[in-house]
Protein backbone atom coordinates (compact mmCIF):
# COMPACT_ATOMS: atom_id res chain seq x y z
CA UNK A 1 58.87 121.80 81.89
CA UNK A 2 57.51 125.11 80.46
CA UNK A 3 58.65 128.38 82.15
CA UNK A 4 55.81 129.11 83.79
CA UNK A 5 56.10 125.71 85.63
CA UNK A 6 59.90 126.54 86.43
CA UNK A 7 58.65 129.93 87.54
CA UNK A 8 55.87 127.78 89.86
CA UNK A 9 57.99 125.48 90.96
CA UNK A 10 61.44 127.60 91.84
CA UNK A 11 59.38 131.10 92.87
CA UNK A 12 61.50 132.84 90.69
CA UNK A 13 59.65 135.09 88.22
CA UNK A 14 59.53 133.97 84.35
CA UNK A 15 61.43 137.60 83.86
CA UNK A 16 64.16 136.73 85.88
CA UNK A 17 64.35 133.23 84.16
CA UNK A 18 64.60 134.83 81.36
CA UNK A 19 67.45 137.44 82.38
CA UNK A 20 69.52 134.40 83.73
CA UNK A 21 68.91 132.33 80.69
CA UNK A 22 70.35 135.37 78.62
CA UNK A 23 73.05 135.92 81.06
CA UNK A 24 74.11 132.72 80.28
CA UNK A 25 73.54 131.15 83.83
CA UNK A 26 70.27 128.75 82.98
CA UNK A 27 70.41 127.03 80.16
CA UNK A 28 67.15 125.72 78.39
CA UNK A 29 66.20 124.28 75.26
CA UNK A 30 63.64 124.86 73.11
CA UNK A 31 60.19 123.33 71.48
CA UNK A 32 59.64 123.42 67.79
CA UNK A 33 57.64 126.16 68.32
CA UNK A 34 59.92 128.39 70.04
CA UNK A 35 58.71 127.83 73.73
CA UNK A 36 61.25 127.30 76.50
CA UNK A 37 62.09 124.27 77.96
CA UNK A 38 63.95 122.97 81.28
CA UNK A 39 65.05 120.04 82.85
CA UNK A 40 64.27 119.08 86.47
CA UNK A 41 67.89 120.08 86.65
CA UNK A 42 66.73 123.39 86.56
CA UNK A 43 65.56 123.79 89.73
CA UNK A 44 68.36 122.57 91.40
CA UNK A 45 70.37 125.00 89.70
CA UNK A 46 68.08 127.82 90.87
CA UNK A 47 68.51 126.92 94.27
CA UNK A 48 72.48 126.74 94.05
CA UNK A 49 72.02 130.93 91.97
CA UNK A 50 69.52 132.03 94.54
CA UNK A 51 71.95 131.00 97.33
CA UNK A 52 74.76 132.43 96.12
CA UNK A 53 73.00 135.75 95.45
CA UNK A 54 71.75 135.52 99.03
CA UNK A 55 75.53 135.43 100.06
CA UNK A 56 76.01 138.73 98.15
CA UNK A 57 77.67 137.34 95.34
CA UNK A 58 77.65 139.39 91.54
CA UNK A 59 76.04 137.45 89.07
CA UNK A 60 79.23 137.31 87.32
CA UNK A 61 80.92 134.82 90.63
CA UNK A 62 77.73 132.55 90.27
CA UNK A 63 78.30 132.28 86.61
CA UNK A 64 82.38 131.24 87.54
CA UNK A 65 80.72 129.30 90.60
CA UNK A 66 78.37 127.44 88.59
CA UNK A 67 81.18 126.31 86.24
CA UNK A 68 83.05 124.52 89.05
CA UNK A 69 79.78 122.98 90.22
CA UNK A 70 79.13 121.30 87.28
CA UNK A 71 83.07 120.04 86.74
CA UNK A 72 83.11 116.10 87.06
CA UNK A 73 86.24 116.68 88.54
CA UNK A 74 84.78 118.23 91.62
CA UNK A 75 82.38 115.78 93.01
CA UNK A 76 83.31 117.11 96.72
CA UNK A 77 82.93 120.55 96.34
CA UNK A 78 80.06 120.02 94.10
CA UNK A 79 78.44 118.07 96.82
CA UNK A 80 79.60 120.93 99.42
CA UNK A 81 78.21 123.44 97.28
CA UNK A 82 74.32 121.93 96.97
CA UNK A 83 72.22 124.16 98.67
CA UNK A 84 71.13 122.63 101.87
CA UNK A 85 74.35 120.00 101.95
CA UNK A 86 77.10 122.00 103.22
CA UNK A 87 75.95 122.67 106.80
CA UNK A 88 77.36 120.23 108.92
CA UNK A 89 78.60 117.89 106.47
CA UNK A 90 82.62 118.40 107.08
CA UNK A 91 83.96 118.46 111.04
CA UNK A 92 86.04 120.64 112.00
CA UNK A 93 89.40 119.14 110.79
CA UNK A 94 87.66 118.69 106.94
CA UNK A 95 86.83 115.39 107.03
CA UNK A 96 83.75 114.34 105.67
CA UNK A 97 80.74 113.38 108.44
CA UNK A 98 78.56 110.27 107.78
C-alpha cells in the first residue's frame, strides 16, 4: 500500500510516516518510480509505536523495543507485546491463560 493508504488506514499522518521511516522505525520499500511502499505489516507495527509512545516511551526505546519484537527468538514476549494481547493474557503467577 501507498502512504496515503497507510496514513488512512493507521491515522497516523503521511509526515509522521515519513519521520519514523527516516528514524529508522518503519521500514518501506519502494516503486520504480520512487513512491513508498508498505506491507500490511505496517500497520501492525504502527499500533505496537503508537502504544509505546502512549506509555511515554522516547522514540529511541521503541526503536530497541521494536528490535526484540521482531526477534524469532521471542515468540512470548512478542506475543505479550501486540497491542491489544497483553491484557489478561498471563495470571498472576505468569503462566499463560487459554
Amino acid at each position: 500500500m501507498r502512504i496515503s493508504q497507510l496514513a488512512e488506514r493507521s491515522g497516523v499522518p503521511a509526515t509522521t510516516l515519513r519521520f519514523y521511516e527516516g528514524s529508522g522505525l518503519l521500514p518501506a520499500g519502494r516503486t520504480a518510480s520512487g513512491y513508498r511502499v508498505y506491507g500490511e505489516e505496517a500497520v501492525q507495527r504502527l499500533a505496537f509505536i503508537n502504544t509505546a509512545k502512549h506509555l511515554g516511551l522516547p522514540l529511541e526505546g521503541v526503536g530497541e523495543l521494536l528490535s526484540v519484537w521482531e526477534a524469532a527468538s521471542c515468540r512470548d514476549v512478542k506475543a505479550d507485546l501486540r497491542p491489544g494481547s497483553w491484557r489478561g493474557s498471563r495470571t498472576p503467577s505468569g503462566e499463560r491463560r487459554s
